[in-house]
PDB file of N, CA and C in Angstrom:
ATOM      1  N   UNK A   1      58.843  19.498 -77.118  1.00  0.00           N
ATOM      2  CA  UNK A   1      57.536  19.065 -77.590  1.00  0.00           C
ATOM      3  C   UNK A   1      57.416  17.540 -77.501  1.00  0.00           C
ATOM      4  N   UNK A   2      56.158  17.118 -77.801  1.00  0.00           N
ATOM      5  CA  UNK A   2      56.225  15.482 -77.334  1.00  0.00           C
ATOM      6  C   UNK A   2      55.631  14.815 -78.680  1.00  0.00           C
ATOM      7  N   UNK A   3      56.243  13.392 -78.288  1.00  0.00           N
ATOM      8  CA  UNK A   3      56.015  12.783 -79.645  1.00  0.00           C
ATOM      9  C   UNK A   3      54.814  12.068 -80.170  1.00  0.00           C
ATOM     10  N   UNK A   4      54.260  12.033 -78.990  1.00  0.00           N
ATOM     11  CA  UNK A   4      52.643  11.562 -79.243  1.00  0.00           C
ATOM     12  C   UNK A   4      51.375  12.561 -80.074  1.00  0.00           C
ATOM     13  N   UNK A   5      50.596  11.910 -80.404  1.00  0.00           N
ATOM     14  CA  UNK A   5      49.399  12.128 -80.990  1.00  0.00           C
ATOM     15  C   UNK A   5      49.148  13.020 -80.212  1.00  0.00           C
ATOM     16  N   UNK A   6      48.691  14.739 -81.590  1.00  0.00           N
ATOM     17  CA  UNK A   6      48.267  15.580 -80.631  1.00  0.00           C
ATOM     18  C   UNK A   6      46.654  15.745 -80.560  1.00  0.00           C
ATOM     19  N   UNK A   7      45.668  16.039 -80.165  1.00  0.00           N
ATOM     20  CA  UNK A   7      44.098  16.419 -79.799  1.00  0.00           C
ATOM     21  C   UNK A   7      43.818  17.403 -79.561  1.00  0.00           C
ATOM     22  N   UNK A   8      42.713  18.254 -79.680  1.00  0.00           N
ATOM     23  CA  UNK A   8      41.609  19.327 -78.998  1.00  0.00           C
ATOM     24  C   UNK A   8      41.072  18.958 -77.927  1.00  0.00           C
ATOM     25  N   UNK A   9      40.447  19.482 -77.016  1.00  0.00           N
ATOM     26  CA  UNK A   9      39.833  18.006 -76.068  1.00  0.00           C
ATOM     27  C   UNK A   9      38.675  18.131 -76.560  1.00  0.00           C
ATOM     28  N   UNK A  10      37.524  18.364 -77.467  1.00  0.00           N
ATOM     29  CA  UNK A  10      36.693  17.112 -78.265  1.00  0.00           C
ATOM     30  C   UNK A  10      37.370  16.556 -78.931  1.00  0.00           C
ATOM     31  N   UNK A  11      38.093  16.590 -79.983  1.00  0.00           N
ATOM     32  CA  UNK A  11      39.095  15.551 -80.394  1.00  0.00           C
ATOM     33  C   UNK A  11      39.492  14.108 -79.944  1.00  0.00           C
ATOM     34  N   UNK A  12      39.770  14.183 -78.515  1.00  0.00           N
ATOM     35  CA  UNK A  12      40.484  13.314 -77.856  1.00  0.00           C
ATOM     36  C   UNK A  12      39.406  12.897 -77.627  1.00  0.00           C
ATOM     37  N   UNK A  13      37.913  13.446 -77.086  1.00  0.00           N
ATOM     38  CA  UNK A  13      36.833  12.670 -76.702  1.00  0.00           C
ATOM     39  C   UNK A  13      36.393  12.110 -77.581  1.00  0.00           C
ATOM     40  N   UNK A  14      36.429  12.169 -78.967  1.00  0.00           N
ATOM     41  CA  UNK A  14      35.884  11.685 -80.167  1.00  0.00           C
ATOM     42  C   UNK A  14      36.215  10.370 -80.222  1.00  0.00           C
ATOM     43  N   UNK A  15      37.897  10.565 -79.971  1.00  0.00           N
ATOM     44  CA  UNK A  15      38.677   9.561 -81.113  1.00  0.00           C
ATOM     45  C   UNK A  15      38.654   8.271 -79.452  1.00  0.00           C
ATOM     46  N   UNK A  16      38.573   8.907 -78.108  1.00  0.00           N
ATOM     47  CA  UNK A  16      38.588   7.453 -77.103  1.00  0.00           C
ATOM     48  C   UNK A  16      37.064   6.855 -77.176  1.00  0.00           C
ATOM     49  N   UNK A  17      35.736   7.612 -77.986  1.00  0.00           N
ATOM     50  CA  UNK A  17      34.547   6.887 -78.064  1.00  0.00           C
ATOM     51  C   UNK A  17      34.890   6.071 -79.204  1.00  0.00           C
ATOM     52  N   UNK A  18      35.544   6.342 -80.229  1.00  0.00           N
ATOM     53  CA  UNK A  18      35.495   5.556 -82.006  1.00  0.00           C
ATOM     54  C   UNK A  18      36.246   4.428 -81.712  1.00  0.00           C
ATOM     55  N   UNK A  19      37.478   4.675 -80.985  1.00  0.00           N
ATOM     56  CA  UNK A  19      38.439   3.068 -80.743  1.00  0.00           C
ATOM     57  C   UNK A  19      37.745   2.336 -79.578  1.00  0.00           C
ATOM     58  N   UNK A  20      36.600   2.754 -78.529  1.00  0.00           N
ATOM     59  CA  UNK A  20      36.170   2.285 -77.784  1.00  0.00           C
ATOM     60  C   UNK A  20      35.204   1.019 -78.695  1.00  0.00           C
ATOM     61  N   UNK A  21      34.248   2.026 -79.836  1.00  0.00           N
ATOM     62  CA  UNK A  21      32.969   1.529 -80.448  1.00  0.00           C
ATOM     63  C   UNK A  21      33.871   0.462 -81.662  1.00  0.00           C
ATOM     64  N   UNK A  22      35.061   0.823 -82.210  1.00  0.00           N
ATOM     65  CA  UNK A  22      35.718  -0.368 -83.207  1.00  0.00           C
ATOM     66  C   UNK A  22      36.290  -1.417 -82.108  1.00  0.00           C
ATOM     67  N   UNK A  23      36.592  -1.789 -80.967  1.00  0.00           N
ATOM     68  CA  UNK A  23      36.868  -2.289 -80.652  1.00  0.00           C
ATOM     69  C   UNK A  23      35.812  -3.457 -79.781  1.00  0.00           C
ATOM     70  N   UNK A  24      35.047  -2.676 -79.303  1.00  0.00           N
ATOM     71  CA  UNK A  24      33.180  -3.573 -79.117  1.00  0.00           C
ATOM     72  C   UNK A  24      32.848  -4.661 -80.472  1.00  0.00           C
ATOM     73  N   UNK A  25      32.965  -3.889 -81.284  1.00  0.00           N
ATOM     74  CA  UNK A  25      32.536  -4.414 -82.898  1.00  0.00           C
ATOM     75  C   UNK A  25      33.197  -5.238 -83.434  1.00  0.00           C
ATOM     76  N   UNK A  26      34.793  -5.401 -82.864  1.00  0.00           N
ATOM     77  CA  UNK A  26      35.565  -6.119 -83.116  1.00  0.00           C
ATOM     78  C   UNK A  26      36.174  -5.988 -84.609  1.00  0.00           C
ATOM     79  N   UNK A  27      36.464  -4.750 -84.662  1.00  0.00           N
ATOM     80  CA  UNK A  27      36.913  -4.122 -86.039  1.00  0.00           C
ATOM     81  C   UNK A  27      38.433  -4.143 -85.645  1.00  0.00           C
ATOM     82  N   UNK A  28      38.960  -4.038 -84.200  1.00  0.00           N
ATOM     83  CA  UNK A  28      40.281  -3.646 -84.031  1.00  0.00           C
ATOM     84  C   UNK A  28      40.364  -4.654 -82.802  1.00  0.00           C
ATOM     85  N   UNK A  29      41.937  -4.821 -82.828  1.00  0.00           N
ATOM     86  CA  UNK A  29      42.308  -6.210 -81.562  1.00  0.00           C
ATOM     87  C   UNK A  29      43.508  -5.615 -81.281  1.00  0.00           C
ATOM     88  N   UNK A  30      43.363  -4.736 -80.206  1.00  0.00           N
ATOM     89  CA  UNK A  30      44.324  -4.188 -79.477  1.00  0.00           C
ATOM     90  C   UNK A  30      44.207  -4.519 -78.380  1.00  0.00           C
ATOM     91  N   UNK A  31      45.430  -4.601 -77.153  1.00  0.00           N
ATOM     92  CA  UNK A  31      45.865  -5.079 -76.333  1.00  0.00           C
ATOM     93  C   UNK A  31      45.072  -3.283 -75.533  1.00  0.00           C
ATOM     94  N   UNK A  32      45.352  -2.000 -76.232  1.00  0.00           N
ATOM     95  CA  UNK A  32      45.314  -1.172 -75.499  1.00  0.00           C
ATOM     96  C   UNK A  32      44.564  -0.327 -76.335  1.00  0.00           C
ATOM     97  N   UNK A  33      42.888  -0.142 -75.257  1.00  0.00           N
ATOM     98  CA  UNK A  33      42.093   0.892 -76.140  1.00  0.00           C
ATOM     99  C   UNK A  33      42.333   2.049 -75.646  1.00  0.00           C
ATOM    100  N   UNK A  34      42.340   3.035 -75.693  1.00  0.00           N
ATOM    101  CA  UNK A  34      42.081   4.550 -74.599  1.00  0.00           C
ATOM    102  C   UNK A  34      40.889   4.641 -74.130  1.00  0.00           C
ATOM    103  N   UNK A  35      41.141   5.012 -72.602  1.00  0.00           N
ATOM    104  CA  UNK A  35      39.925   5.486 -71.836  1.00  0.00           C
ATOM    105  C   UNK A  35      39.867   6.597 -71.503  1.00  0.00           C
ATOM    106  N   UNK A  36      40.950   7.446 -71.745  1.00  0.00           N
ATOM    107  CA  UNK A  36      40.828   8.546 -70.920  1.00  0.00           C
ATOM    108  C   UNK A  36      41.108   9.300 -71.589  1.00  0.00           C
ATOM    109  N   UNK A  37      41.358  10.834 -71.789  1.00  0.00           N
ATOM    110  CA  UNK A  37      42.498  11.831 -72.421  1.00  0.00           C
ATOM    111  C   UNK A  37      42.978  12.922 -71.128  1.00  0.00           C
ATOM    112  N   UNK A  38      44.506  13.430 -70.950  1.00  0.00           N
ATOM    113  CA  UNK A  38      44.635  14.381 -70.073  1.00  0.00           C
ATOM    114  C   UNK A  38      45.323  15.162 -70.887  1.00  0.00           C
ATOM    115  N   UNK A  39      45.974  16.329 -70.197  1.00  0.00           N
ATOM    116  CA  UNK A  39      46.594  17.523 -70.641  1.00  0.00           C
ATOM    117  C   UNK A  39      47.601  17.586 -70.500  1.00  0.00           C
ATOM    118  N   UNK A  40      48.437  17.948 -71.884  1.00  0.00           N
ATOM    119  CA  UNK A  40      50.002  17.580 -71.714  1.00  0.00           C
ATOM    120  C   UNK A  40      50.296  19.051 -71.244  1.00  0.00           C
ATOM    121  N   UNK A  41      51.224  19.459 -70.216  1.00  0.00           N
ATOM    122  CA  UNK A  41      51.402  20.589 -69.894  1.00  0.00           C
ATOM    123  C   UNK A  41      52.834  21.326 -71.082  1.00  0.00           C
ATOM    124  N   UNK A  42      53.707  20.129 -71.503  1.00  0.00           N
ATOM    125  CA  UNK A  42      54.472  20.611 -72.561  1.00  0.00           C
ATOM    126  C   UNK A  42      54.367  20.971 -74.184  1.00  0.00           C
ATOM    127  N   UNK A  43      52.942  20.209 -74.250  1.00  0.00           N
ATOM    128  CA  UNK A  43      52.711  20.867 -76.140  1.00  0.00           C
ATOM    129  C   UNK A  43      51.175  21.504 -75.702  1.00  0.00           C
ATOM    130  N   UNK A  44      50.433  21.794 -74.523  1.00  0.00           N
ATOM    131  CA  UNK A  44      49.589  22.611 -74.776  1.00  0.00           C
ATOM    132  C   UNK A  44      48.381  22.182 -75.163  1.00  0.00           C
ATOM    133  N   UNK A  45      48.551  20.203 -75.369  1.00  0.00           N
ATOM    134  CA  UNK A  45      47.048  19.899 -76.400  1.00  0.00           C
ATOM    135  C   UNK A  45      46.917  18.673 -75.034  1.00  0.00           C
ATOM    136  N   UNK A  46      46.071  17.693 -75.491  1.00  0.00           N
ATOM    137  CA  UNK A  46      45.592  16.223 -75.106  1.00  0.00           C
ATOM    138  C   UNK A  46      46.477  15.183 -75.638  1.00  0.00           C
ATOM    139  N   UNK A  47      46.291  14.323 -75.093  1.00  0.00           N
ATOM    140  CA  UNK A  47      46.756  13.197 -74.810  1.00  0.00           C
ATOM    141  C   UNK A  47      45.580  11.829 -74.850  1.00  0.00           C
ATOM    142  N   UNK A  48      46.153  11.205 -75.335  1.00  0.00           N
ATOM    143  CA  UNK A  48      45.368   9.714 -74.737  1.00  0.00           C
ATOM    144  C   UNK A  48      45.642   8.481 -73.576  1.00  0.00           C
ATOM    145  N   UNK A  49      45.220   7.916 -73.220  1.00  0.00           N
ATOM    146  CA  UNK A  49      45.646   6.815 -72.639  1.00  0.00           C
ATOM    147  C   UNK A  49      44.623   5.695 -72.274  1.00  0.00           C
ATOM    148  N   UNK A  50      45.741   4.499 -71.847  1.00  0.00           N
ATOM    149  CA  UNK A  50      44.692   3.329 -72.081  1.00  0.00           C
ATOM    150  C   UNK A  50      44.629   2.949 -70.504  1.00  0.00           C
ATOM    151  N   UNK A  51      45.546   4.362 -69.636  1.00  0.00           N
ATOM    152  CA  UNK A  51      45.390   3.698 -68.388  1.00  0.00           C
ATOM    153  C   UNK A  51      44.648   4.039 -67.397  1.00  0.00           C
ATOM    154  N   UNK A  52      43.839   3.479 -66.441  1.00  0.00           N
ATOM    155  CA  UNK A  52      42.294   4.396 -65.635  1.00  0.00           C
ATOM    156  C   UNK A  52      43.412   5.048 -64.559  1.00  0.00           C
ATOM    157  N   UNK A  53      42.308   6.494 -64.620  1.00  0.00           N
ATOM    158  CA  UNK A  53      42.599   7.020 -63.658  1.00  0.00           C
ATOM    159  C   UNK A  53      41.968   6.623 -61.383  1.00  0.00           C
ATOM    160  N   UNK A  54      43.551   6.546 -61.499  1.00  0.00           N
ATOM    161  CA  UNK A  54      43.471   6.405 -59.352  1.00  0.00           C
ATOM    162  C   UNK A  54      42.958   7.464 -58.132  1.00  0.00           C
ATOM    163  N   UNK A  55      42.262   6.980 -58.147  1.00  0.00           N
ATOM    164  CA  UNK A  55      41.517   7.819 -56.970  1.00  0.00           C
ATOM    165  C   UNK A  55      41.890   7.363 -55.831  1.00  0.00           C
ATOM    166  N   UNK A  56      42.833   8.194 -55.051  1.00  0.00           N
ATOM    167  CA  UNK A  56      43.467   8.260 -53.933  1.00  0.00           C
ATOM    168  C   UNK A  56      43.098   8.225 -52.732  1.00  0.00           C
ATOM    169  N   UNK A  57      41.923   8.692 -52.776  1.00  0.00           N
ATOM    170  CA  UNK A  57      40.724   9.165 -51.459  1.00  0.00           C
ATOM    171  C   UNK A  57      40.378   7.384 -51.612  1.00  0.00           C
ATOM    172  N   UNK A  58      39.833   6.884 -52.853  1.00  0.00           N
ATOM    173  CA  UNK A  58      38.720   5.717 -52.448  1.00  0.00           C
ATOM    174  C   UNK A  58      39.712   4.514 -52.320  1.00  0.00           C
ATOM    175  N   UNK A  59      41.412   4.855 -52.376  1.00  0.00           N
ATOM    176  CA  UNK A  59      42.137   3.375 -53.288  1.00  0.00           C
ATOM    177  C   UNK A  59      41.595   2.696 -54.209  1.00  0.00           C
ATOM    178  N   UNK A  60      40.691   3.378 -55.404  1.00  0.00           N
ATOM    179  CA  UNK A  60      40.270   2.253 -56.528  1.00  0.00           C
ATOM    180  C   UNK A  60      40.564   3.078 -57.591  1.00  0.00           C
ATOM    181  N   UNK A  61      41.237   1.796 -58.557  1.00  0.00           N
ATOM    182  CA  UNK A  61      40.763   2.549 -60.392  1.00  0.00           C
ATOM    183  C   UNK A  61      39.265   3.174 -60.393  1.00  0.00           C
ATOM    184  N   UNK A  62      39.286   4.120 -61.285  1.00  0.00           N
ATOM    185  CA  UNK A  62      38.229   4.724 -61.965  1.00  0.00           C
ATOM    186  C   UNK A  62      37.965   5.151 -63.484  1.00  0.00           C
ATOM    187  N   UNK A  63      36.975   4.603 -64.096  1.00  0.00           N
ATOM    188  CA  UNK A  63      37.021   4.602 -65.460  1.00  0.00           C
ATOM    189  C   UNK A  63      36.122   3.190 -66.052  1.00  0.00           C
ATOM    190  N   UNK A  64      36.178   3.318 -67.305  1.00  0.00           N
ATOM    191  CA  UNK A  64      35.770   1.620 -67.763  1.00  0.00           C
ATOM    192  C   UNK A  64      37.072   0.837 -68.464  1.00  0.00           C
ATOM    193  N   UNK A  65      36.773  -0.239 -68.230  1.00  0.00           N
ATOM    194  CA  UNK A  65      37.934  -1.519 -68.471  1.00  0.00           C
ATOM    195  C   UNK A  65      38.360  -1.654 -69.799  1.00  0.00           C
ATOM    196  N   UNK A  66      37.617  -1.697 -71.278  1.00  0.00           N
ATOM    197  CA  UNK A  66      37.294  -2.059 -72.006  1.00  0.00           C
ATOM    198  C   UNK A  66      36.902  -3.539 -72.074  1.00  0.00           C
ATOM    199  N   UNK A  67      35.936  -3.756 -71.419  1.00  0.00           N
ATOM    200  CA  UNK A  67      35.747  -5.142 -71.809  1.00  0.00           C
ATOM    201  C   UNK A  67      34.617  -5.304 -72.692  1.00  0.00           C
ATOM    202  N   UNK A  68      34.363  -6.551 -73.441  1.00  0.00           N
ATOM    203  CA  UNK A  68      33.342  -6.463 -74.514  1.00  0.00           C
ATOM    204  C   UNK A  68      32.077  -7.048 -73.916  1.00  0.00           C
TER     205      UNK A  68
END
């Protein structure tokens, strides 16, 4: 099983809009917001991450940056 934070995937969509919107607002000063959530294939739930997903076909990140 894994040691990270587990999610539903609304869950995970919830919680990468709330640290997106505290971090706009400047409620939180993290180096790393989440943009994304994927599927852990070993506990069965979501995941977060702060890193954009690569699109292979175009060679570019895809996603938003967090910038304010």
């Amino acid at each position: 099983m894994c040691k990270k934070r587990k999610y539903s995937r609304q869950g995970a969509l919830f919680a990468i809009v709330r640290a997106q919107r505290e971090f706009k607002e400047g409620k939180i000063k993290a180096d790393k917001v989440p943009v994304r959530s994927y599927f852990c294939k070993h506990c069965k739930t979501y995941h977060l991450t702060s890193q954009l997903r690569f699109s292979i076909k175009k060679g570019v990140f895809q996603g938003s940056q967090n910038k304010r």
